[in-house]
PDB file of N, CA and C in Angstrom:
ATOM      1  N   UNK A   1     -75.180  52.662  31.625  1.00  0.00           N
ATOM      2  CA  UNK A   1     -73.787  52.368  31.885  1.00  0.00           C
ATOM      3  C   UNK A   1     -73.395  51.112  31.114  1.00  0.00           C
ATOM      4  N   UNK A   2     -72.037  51.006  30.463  1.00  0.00           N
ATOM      5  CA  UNK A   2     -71.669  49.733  29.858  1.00  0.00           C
ATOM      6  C   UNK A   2     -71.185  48.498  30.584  1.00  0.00           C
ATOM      7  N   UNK A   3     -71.509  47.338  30.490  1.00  0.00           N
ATOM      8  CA  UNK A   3     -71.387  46.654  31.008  1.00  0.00           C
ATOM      9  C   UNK A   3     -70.271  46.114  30.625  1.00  0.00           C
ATOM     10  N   UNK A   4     -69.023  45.878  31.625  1.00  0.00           N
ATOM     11  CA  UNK A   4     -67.866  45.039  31.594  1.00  0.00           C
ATOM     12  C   UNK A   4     -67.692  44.143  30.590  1.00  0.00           C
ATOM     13  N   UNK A   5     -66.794  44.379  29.372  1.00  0.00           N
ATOM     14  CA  UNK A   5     -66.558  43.061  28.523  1.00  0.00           C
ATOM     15  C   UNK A   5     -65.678  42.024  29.019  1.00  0.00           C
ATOM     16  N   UNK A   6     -65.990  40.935  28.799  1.00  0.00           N
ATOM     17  CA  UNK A   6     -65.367  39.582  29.233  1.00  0.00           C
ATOM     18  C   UNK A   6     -64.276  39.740  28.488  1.00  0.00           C
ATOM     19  N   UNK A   7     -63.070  39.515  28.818  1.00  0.00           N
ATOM     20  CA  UNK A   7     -61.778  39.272  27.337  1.00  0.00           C
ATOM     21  C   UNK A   7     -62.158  37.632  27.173  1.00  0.00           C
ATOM     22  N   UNK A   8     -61.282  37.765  26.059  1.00  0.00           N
ATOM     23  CA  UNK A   8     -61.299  35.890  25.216  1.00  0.00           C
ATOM     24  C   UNK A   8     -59.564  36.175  25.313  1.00  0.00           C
ATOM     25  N   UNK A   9     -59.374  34.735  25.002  1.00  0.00           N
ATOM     26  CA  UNK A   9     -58.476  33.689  25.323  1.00  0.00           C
ATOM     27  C   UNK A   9     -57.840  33.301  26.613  1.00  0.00           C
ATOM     28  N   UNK A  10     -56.493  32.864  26.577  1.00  0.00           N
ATOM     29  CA  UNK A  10     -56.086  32.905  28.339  1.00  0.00           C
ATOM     30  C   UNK A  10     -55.642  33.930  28.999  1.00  0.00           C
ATOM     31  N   UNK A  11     -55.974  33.389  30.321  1.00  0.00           N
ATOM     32  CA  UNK A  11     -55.563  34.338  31.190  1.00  0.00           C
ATOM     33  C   UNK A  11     -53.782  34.098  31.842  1.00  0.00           C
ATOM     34  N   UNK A  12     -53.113  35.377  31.877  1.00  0.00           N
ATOM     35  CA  UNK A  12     -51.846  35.701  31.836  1.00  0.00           C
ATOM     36  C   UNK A  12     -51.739  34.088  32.784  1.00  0.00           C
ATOM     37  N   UNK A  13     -50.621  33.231  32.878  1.00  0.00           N
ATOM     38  CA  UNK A  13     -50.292  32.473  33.483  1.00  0.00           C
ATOM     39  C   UNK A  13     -51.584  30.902  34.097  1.00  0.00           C
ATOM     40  N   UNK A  14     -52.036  30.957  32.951  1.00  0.00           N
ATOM     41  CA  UNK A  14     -53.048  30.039  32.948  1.00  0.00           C
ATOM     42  C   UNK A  14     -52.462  28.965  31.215  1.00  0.00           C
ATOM     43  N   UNK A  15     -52.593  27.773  31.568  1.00  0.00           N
ATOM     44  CA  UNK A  15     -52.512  26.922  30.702  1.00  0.00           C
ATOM     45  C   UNK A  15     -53.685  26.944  29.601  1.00  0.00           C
ATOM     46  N   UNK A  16     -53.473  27.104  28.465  1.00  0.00           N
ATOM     47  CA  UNK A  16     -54.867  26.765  27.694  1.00  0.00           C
ATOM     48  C   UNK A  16     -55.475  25.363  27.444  1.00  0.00           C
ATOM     49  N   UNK A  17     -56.945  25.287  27.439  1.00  0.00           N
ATOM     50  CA  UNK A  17     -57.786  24.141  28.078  1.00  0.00           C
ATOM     51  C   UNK A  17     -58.481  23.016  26.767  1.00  0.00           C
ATOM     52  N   UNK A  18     -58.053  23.938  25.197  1.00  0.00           N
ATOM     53  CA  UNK A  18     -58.543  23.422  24.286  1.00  0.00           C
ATOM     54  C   UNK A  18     -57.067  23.065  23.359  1.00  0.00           C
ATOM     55  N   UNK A  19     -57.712  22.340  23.226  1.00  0.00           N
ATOM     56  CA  UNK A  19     -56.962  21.310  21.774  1.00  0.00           C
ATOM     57  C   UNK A  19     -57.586  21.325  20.349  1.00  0.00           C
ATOM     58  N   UNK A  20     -56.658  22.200  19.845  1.00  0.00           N
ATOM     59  CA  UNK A  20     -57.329  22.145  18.016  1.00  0.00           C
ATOM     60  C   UNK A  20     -55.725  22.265  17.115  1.00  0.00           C
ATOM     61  N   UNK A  21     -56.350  21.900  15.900  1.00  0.00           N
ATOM     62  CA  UNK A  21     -55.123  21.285  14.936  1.00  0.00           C
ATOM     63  C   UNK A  21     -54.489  19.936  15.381  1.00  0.00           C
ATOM     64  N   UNK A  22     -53.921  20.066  14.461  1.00  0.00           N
ATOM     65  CA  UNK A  22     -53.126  18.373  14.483  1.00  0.00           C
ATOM     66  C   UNK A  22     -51.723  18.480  15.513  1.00  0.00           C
ATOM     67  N   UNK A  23     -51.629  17.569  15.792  1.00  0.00           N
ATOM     68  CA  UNK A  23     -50.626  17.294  16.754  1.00  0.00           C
ATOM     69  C   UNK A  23     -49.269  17.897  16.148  1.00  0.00           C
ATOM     70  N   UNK A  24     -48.125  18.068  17.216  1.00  0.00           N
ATOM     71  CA  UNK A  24     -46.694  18.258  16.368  1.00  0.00           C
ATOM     72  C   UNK A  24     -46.053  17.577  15.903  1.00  0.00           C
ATOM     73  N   UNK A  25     -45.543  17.157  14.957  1.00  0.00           N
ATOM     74  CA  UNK A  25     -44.671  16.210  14.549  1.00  0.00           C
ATOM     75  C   UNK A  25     -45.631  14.889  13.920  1.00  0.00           C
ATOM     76  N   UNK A  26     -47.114  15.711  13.969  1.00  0.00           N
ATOM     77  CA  UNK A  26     -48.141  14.141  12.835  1.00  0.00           C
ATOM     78  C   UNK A  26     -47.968  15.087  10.967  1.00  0.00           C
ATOM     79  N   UNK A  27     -47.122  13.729  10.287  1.00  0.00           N
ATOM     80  CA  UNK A  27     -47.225  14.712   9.066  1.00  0.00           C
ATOM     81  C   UNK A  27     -48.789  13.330   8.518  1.00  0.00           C
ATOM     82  N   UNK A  28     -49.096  14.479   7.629  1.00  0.00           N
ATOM     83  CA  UNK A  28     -50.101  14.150   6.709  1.00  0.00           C
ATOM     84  C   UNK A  28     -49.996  13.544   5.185  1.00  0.00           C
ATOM     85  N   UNK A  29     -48.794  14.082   4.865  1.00  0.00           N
ATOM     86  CA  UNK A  29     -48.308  13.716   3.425  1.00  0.00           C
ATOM     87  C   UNK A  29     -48.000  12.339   2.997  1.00  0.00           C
ATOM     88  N   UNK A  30     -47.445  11.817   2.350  1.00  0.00           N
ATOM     89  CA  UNK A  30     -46.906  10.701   2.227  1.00  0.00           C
ATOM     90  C   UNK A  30     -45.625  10.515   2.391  1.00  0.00           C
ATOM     91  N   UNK A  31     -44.573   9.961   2.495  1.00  0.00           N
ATOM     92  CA  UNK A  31     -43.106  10.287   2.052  1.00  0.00           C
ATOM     93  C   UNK A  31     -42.459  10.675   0.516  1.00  0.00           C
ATOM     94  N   UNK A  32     -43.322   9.647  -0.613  1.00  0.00           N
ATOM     95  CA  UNK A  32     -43.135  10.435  -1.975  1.00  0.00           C
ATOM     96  C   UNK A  32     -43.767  11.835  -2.330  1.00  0.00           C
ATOM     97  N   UNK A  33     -45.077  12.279  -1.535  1.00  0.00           N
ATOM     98  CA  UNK A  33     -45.337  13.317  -2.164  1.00  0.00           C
ATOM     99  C   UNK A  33     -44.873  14.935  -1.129  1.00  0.00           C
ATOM    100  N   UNK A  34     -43.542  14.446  -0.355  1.00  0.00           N
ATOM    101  CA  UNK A  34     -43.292  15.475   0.424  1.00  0.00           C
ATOM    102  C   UNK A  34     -41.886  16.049  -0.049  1.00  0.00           C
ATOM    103  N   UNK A  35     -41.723  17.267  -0.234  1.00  0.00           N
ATOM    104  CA  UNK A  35     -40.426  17.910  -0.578  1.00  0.00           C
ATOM    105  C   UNK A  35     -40.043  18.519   0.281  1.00  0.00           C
ATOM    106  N   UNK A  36     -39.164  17.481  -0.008  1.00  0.00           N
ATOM    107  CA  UNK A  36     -37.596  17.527   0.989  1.00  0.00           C
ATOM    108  C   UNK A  36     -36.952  17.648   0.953  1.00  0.00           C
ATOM    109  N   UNK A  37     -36.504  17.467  -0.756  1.00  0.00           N
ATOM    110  CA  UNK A  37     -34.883  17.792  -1.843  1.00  0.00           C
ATOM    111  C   UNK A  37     -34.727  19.300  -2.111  1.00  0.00           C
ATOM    112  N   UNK A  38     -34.188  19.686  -1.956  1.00  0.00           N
ATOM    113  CA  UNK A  38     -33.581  21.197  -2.730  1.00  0.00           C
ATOM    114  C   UNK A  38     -32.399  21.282  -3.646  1.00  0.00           C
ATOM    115  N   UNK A  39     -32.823  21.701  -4.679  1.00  0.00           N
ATOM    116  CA  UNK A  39     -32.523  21.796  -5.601  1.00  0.00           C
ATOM    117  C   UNK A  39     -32.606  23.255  -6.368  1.00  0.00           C
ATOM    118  N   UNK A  40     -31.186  23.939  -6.269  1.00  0.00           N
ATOM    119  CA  UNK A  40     -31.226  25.822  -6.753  1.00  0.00           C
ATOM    120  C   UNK A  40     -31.850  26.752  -5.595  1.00  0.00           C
ATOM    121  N   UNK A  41     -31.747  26.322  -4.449  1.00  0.00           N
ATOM    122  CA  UNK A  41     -32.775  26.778  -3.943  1.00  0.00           C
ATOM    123  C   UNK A  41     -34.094  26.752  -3.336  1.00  0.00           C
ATOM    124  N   UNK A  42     -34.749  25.482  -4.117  1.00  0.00           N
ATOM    125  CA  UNK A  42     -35.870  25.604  -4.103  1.00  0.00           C
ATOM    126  C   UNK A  42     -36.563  23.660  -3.476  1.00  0.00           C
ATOM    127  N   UNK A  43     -37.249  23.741  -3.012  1.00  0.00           N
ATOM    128  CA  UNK A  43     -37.834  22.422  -2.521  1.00  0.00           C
ATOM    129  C   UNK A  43     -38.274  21.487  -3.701  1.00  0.00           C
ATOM    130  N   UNK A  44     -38.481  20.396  -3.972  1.00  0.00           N
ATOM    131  CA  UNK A  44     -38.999  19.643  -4.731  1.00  0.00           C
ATOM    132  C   UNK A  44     -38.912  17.947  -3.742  1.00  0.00           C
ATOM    133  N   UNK A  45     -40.254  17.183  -4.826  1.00  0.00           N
ATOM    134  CA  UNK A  45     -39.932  15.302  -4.582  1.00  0.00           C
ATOM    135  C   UNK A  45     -38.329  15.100  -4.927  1.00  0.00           C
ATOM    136  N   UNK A  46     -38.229  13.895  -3.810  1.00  0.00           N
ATOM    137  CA  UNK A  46     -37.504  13.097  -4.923  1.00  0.00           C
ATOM    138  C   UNK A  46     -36.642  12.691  -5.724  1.00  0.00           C
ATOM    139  N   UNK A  47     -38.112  12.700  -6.544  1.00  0.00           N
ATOM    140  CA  UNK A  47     -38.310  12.069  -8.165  1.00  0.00           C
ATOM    141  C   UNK A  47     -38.034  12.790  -9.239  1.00  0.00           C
ATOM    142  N   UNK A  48     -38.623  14.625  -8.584  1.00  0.00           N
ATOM    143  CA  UNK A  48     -38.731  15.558  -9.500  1.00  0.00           C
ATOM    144  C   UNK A  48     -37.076  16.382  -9.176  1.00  0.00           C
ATOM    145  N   UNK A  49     -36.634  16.267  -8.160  1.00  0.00           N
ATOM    146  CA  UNK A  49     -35.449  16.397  -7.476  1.00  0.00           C
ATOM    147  C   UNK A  49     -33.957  15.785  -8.601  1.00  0.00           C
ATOM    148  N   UNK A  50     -33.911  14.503  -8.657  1.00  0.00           N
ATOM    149  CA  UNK A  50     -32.987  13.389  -9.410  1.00  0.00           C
ATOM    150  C   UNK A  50     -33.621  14.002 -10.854  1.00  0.00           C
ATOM    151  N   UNK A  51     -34.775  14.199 -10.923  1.00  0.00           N
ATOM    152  CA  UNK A  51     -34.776  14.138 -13.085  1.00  0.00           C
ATOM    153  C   UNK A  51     -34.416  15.718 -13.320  1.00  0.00           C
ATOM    154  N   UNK A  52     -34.822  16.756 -12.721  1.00  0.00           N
ATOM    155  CA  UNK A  52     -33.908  18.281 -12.731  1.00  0.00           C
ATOM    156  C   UNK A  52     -32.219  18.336 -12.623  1.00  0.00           C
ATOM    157  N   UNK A  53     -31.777  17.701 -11.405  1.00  0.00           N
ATOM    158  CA  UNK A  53     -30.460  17.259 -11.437  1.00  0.00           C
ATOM    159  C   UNK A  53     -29.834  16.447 -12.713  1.00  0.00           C
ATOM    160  N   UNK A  54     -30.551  15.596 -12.796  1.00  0.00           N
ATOM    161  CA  UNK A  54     -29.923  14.500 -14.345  1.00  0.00           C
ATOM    162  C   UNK A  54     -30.160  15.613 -15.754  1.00  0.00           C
ATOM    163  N   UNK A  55     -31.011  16.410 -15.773  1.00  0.00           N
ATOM    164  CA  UNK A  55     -31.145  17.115 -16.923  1.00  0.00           C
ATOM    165  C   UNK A  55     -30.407  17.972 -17.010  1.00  0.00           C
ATOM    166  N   UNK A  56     -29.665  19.196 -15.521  1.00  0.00           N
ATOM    167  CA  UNK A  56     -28.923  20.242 -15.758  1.00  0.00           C
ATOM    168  C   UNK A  56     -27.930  19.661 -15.978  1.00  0.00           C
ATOM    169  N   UNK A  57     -27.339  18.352 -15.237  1.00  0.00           N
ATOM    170  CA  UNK A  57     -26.107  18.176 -15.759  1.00  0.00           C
ATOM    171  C   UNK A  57     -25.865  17.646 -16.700  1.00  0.00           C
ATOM    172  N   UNK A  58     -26.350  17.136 -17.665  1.00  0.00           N
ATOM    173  CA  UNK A  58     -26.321  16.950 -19.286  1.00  0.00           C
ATOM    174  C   UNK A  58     -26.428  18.300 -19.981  1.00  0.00           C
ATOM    175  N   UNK A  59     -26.820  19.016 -19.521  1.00  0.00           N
ATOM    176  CA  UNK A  59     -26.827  20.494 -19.914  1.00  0.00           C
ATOM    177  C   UNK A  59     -25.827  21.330 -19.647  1.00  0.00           C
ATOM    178  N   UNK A  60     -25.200  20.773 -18.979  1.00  0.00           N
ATOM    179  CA  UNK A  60     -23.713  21.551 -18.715  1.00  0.00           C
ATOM    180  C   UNK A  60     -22.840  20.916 -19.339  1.00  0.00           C
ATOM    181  N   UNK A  61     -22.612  19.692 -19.150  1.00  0.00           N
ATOM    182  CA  UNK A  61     -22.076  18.962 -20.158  1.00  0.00           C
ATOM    183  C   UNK A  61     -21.978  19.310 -21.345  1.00  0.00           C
ATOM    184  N   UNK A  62     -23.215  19.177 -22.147  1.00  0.00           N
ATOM    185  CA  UNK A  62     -23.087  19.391 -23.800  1.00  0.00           C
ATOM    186  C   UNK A  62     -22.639  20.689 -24.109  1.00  0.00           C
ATOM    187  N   UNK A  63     -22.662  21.381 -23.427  1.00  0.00           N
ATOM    188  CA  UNK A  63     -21.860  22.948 -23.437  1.00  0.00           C
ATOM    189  C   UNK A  63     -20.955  23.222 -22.392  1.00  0.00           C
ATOM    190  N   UNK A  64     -20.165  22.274 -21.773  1.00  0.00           N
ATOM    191  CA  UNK A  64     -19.007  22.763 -21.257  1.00  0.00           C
ATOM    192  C   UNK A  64     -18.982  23.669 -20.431  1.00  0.00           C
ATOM    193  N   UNK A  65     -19.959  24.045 -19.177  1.00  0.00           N
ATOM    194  CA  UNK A  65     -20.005  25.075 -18.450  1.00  0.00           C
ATOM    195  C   UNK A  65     -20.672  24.538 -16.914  1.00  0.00           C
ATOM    196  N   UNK A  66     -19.826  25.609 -15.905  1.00  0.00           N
ATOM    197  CA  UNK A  66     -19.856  24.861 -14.377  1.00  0.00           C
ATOM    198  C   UNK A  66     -21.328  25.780 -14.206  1.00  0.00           C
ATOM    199  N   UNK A  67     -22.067  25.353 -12.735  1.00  0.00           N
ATOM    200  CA  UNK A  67     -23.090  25.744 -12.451  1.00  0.00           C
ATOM    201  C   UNK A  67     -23.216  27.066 -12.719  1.00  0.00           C
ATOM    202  N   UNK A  68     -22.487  27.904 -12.677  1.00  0.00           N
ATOM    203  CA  UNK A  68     -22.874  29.517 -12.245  1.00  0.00           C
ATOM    204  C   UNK A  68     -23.142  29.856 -13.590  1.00  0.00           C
ATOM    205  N   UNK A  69     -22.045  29.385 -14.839  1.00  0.00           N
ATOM    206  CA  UNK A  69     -22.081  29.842 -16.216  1.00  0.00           C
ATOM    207  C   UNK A  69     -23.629  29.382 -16.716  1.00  0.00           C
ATOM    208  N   UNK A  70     -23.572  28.054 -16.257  1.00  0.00           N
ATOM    209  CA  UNK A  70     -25.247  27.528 -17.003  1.00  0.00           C
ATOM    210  C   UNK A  70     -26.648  27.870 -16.543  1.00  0.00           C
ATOM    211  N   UNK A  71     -26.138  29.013 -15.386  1.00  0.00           N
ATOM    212  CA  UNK A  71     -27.784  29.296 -15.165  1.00  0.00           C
ATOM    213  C   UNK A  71     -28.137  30.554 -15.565  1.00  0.00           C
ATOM    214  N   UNK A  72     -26.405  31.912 -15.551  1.00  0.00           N
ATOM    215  CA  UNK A  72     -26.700  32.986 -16.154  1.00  0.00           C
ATOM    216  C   UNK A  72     -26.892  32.945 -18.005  1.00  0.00           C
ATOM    217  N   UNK A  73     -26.392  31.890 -18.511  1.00  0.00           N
ATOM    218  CA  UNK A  73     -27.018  31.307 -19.950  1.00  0.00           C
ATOM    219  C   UNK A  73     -27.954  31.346 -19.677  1.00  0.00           C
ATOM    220  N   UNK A  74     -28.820  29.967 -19.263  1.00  0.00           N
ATOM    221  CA  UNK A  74     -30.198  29.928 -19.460  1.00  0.00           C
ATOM    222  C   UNK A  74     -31.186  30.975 -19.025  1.00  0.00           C
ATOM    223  N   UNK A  75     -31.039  31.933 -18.202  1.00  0.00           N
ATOM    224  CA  UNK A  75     -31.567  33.037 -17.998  1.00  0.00           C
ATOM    225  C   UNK A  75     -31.371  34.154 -18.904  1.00  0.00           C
ATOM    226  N   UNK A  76     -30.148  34.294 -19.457  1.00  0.00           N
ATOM    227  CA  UNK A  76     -30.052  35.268 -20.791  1.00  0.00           C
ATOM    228  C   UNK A  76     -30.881  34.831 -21.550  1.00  0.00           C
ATOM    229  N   UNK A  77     -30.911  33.816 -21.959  1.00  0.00           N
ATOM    230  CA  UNK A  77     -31.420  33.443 -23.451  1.00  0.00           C
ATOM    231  C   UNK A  77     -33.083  33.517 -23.293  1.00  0.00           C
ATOM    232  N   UNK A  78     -32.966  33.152 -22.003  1.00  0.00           N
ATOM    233  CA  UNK A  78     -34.321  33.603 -21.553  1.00  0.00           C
ATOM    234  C   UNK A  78     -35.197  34.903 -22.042  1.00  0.00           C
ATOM    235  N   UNK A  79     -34.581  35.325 -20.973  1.00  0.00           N
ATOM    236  CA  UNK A  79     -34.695  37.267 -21.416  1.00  0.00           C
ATOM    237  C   UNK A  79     -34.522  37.526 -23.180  1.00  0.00           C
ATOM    238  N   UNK A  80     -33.286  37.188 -23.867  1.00  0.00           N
ATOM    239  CA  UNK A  80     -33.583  37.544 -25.213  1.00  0.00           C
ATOM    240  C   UNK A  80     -34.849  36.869 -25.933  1.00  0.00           C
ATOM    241  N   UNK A  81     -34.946  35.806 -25.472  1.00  0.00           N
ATOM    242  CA  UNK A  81     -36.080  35.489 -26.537  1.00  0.00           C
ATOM    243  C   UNK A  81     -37.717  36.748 -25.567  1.00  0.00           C
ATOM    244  N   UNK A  82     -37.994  36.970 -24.727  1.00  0.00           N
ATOM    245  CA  UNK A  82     -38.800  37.498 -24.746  1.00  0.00           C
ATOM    246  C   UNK A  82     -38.510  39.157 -24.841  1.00  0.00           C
TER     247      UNK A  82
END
């Protein structure tokens, strides 16, 4: 005859008794090396945040075009060259 398996983890309306991982709200990172900026979408530092920003908009600039025009450019030209 088989003998009764024990289940694992808790039991319905029981508190669990172990502590593993890091606490909530302990970050590990630093403050410079954590992304926090978004930028297109997408997370970045910063550092790397301000020098993407300072570059598209000189890039819109020297060609005269608002966000939407300068990214379906740079994605065309994209695509044609490959």
């Amino acid at each position: 005859m088989k003998d009764k398996v024990k289940s694992r983890g808790v039991k319905k309306g029981e508190t669990p008794k172990w502590r593993v991982g890091r606490k909530k709200g302990v970050s590990i990172k630093s403050e410079e090396k954590k992304k926090n900026v978004k930028f297109l979408g997408y997370k970045y530092t910063q550092k790397e945040a301000e020098e993407l920003k300072k570059v598209f908009e000189e890039y819109k600039k020297r060609n005269n075009l608002n966000t939407t025009q300068a990214l379906q450019k740079l994605i065309l030209e994209k695509k044609e060259i490959t």
